[in-house]
N, C-alpha and C. Protein backbone atom coordinates (compact mmCIF):
# COMPACT_ATOMS: atom_id res chain seq x y z
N UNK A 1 0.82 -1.23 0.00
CA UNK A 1 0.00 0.00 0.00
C UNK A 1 0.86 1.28 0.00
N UNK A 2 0.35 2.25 -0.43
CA UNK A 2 0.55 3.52 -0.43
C UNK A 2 1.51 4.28 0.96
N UNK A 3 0.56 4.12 1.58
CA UNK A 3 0.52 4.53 3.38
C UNK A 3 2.19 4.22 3.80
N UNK A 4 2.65 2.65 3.32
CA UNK A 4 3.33 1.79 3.49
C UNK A 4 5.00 3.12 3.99
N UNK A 5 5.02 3.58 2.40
CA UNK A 5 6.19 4.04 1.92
C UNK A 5 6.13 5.05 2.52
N UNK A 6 4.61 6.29 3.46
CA UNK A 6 5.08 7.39 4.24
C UNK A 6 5.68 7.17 5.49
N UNK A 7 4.76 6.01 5.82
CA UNK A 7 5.11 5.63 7.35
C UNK A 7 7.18 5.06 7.05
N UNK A 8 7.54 4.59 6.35
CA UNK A 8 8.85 4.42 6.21
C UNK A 8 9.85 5.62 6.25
N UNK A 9 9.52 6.96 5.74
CA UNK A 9 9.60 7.90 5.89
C UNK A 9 10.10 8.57 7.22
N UNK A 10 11.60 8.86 7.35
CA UNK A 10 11.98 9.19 8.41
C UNK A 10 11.00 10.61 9.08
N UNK A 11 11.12 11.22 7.95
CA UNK A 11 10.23 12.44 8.22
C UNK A 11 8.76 12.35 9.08
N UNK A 12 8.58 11.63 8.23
CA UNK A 12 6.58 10.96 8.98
C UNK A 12 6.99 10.00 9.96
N UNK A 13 8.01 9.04 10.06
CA UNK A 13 8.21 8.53 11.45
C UNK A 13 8.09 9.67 12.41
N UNK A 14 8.88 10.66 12.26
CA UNK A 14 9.33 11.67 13.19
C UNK A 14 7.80 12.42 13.63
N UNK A 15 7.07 12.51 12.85
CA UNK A 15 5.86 13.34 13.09
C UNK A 15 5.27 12.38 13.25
N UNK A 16 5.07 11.24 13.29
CA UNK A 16 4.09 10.39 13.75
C UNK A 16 3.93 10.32 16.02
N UNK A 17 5.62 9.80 15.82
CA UNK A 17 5.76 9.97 17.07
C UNK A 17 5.64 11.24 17.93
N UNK A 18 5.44 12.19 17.37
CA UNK A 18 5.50 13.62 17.67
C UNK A 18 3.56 13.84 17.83
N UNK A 19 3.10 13.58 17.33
CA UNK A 19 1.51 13.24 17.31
C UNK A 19 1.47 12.07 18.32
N UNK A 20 1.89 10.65 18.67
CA UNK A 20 1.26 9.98 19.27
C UNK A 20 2.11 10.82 20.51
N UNK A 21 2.70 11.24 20.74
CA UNK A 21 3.12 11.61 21.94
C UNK A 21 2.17 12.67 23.27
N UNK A 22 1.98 13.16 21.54
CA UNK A 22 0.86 14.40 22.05
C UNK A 22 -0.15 14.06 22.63
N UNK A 23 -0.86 12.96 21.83
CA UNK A 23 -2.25 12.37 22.31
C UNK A 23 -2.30 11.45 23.36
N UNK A 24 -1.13 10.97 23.92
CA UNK A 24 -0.82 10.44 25.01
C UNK A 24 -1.06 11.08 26.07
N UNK A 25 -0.41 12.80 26.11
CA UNK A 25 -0.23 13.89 26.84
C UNK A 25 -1.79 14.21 27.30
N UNK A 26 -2.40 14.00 25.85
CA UNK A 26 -3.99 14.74 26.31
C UNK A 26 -4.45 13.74 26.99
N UNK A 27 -4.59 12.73 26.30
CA UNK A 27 -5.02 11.36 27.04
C UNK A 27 -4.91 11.42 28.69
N UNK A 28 -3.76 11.34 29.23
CA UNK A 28 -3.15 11.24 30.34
C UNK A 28 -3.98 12.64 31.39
N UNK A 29 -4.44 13.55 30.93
CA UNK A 29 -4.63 15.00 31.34
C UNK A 29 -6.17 14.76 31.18
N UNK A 30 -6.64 14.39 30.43
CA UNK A 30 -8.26 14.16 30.30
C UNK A 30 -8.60 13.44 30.87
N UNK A 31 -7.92 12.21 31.55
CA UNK A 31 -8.09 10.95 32.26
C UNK A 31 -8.38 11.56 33.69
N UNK A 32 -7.29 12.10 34.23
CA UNK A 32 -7.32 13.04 35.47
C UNK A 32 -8.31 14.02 35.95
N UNK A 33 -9.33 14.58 35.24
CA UNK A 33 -9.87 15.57 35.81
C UNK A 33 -11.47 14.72 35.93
């Protein structure tokens, strides 16, 4: 697939983890209140 070759993508690795990190952050903060 398509998808395949961004996610390989050091660049989109980098922003991927940069996004799940984030949503972890909210996650973690929304859980709490």
């Amino acid at each position: 697939p398509h998808y395949q070759a961004l996610i390989q993508n050091p660049k989109t690795k980098f922003l991927i983890r940069e996004i799940y990190k984030e949503l972890k952050e909210k996650i973690k903060s929304s859980q709490k209140e």
